[in-house]
Protein backbone atom coordinates (compact mmCIF):
# COMPACT_ATOMS: atom_id res chain seq x y z
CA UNK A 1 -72.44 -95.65 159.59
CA UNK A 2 -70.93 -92.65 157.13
CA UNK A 3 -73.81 -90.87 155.22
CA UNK A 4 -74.09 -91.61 151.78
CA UNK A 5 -72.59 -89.51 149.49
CA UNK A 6 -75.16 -86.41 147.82
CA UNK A 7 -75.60 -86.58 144.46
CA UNK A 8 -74.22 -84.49 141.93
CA UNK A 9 -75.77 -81.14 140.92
CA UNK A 10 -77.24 -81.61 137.28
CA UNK A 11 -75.07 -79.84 135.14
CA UNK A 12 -72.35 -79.32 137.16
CA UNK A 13 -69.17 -80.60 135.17
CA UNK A 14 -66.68 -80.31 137.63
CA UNK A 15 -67.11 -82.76 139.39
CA UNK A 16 -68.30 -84.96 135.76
CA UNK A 17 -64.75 -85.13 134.77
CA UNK A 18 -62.25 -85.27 137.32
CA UNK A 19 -59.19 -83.19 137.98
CA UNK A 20 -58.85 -80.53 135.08
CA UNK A 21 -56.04 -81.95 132.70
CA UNK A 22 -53.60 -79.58 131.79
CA UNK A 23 -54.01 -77.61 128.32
CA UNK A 24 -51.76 -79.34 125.56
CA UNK A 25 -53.43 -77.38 122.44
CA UNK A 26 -50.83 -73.89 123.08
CA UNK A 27 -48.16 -75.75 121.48
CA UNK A 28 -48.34 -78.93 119.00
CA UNK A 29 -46.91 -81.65 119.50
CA UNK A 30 -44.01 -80.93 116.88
CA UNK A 31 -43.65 -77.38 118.92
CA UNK A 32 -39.90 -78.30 119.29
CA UNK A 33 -39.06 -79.90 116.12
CA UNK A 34 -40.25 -76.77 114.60
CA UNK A 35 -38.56 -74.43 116.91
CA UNK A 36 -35.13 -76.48 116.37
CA UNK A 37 -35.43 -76.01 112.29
CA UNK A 38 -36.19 -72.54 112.42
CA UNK A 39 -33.43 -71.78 114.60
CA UNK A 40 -31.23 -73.88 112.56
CA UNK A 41 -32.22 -71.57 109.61
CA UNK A 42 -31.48 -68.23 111.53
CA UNK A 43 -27.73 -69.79 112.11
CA UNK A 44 -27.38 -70.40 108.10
CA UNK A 45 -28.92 -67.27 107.44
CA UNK A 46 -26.62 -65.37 109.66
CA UNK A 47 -23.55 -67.05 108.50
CA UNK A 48 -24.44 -66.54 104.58
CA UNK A 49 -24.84 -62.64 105.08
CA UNK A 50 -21.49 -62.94 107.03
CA UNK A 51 -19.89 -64.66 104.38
CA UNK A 52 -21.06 -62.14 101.83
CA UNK A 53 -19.53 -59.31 103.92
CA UNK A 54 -16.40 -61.14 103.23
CA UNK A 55 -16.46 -62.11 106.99
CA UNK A 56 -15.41 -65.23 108.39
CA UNK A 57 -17.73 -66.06 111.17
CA UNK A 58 -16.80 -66.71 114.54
CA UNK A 59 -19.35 -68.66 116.33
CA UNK A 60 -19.85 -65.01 118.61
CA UNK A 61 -20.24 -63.42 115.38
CA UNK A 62 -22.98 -65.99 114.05
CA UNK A 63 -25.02 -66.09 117.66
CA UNK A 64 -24.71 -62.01 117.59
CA UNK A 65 -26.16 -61.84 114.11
CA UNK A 66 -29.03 -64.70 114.27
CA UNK A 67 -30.08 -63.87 117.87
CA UNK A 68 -28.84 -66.93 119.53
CA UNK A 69 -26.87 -67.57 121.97
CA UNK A 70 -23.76 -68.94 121.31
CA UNK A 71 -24.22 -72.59 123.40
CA UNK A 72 -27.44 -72.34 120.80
CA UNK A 73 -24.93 -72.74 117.82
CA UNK A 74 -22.54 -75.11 119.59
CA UNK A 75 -25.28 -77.20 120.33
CA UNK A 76 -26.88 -77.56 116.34
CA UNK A 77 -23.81 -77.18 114.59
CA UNK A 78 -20.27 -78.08 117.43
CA UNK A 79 -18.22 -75.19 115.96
CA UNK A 80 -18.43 -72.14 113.43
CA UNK A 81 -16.99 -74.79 110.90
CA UNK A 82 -20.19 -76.97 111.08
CA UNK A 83 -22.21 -73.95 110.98
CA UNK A 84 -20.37 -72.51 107.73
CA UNK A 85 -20.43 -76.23 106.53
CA UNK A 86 -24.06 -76.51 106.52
CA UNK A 87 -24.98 -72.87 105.74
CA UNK A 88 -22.93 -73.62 102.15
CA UNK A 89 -24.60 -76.96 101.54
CA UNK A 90 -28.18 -75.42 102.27
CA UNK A 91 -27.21 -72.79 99.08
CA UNK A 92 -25.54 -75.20 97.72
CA UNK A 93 -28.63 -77.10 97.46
CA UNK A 94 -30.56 -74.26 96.30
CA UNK A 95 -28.47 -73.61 93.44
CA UNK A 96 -28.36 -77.51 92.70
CA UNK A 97 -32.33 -77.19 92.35
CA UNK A 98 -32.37 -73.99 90.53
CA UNK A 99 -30.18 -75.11 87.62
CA UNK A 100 -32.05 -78.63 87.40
CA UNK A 101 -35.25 -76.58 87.36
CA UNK A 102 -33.82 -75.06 83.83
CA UNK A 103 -34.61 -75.89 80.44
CA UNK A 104 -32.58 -77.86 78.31
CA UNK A 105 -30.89 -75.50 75.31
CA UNK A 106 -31.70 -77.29 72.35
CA UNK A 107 -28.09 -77.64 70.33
CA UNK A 108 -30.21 -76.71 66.99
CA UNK A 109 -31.49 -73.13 68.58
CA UNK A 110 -29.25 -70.55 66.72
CA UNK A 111 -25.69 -69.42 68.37
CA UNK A 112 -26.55 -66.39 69.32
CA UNK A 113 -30.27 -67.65 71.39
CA UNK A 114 -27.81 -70.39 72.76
CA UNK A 115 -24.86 -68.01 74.03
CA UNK A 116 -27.67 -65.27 75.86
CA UNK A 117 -29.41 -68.01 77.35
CA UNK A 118 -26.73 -69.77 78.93
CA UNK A 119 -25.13 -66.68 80.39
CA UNK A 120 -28.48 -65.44 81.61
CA UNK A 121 -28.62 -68.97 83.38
CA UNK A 122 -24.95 -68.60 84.42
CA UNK A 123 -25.99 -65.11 86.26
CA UNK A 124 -29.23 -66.34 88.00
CA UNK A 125 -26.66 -69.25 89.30
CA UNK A 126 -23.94 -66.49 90.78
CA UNK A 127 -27.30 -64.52 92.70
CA UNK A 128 -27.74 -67.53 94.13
CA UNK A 129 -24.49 -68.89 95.47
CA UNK A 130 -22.32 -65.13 95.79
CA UNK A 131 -21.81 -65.12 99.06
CA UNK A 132 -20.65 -68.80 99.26
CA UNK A 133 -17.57 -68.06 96.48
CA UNK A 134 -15.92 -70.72 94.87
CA UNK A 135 -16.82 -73.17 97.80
CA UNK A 136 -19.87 -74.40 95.38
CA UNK A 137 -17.25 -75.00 92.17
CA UNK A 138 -16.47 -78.43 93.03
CA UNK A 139 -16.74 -82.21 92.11
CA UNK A 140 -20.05 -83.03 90.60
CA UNK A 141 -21.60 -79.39 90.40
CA UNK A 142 -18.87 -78.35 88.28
CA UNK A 143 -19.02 -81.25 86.41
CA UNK A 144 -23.10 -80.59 85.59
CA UNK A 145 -21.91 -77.02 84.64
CA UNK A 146 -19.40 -78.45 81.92
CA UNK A 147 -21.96 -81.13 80.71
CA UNK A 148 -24.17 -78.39 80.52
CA UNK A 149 -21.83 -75.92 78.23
CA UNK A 150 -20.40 -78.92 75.92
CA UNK A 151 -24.15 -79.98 75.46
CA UNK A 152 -25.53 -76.43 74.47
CA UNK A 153 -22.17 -76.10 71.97
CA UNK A 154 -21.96 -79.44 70.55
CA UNK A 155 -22.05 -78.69 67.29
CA UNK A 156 -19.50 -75.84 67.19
CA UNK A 157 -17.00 -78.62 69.77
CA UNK A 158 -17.40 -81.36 66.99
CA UNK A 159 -16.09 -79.46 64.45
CA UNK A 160 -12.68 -78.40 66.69
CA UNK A 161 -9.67 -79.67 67.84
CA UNK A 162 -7.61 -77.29 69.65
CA UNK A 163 -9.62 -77.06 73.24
CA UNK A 164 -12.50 -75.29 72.49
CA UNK A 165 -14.67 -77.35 74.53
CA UNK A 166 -12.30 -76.18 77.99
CA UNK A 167 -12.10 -72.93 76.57
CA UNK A 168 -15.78 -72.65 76.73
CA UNK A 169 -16.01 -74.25 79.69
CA UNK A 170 -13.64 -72.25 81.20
CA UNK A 171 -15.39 -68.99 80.13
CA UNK A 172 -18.83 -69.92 81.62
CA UNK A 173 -17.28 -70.59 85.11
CA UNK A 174 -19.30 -69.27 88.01
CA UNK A 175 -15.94 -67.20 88.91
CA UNK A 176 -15.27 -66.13 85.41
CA UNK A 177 -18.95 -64.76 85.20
CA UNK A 178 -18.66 -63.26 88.32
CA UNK A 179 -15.47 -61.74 87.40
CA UNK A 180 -16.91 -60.02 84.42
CA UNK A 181 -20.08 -58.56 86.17
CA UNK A 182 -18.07 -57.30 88.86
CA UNK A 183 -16.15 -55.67 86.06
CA UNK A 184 -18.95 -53.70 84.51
CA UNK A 185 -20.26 -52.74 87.81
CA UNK A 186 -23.18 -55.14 88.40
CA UNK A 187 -24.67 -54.66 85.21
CA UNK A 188 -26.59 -58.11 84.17
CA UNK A 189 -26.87 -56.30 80.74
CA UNK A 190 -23.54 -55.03 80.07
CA UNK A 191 -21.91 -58.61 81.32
CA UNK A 192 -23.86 -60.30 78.87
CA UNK A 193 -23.41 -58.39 76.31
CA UNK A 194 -19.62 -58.57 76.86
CA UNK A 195 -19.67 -62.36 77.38
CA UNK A 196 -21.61 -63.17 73.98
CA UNK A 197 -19.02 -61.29 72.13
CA UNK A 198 -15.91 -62.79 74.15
CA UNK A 199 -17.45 -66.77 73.51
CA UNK A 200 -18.21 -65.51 69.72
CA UNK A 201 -14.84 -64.29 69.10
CA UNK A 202 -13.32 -67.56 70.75
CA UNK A 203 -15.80 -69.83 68.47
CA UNK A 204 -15.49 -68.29 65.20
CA UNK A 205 -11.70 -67.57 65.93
CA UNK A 206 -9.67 -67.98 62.48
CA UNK A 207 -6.80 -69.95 63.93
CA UNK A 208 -9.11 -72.56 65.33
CA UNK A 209 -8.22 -76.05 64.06
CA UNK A 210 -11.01 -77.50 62.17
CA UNK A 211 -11.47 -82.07 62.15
């Protein structure tokens, strides 16, 4: 007959609870998720500061700049092109929240409020999407960016008939702003300065044709 088994020592949890369970706590359960995104982000990160070295990125280039390795970029994004693809819609993105996050310019507000305000808005957009170039000056954007212009200038566009409106649209392009401060050296100040007195001269123009 075996012996019977002693009883446990009081207070001895050891033997209480079992085998030890491993420790889950050093990383939650979202541990990868996490990791994934903020890898994802070091890619676009890496391929915007490429881009604004006027570099087109190589996936070799984009794993030697964001630390990865390059089966890390062909795995998130297949090729440099999806990388570059998503990088631009990212700031893209940004600058689609940044100019929603604007005020409306009230079509009453004197010209000349109107005209600083909307190139000061115009220049806070360019920060924002530089590096990308014209890749964000398509379909819809573009289309909020002329809304935008023939809303703030509605008055002076009713009153016209010879293509103000795309004049004026035109001029407040993020290229032809970008143009302009890359003329006068990176000066905010100086560019819009130079712009108020170029869409001025264009509105109050003598040859303009009048309804």
């Amino acid at each position: 007959m075996s012996r019977p088994r002693p009883p446990d020592p009081p207070g001895d949890p050891a033997r209480s609870r079992g085998p030890t369970e491993p420790d889950r706590t050093a990383e939650p359960p979202d541990g990868r998720r996490l990791k994934r995104e903020r890898n994802i982000e070091s890619v676009r990160a890496a391929v915007i500061e490429l881009l604004s070295e006027g570099v087109e990125p190589r996936v070799s280039d984009i794993a030697r700049r964001s630390g990865m390795t390059t089966r890390s970029v062909y795995r998130y994004f297949g090729d440099a092109e999806g990388a570059i693809a998503s990088a631009v819609e990212s700031r893209r993105d940004r600058a689609v929240a940044a100019f929603r996050s604007e005020p409306k310019i009230g079509r009453d507000a004197p010209l000349d409020e109107r005209l600083a305000l909307l190139v000061l808005r115009r220049l806070r957009l360019d920060r924002i999407v530089e590096p990308i170039g014209t890749r964000i000056e398509t379909g819809t954007y573009v289309e909020s960016l002329d809304a935008e212009v023939r809303e703030a200038f509605a008055v002076e566009i009713a009153e016209r008939t010879d293509g103000l409106a795309e004049t004026l649209c035109g001029l407040f392009r993020l290229r032809t702003v970008r143009s302009m401060r890359d003329a006068f050296g990176g000066d905010d100040v100086a560019t819009t300065r130079a712009l108020c007195r170029l869409v001025t001269a264009v509105i109050d123009q003598g040859g303009g044709e009048r309804r």
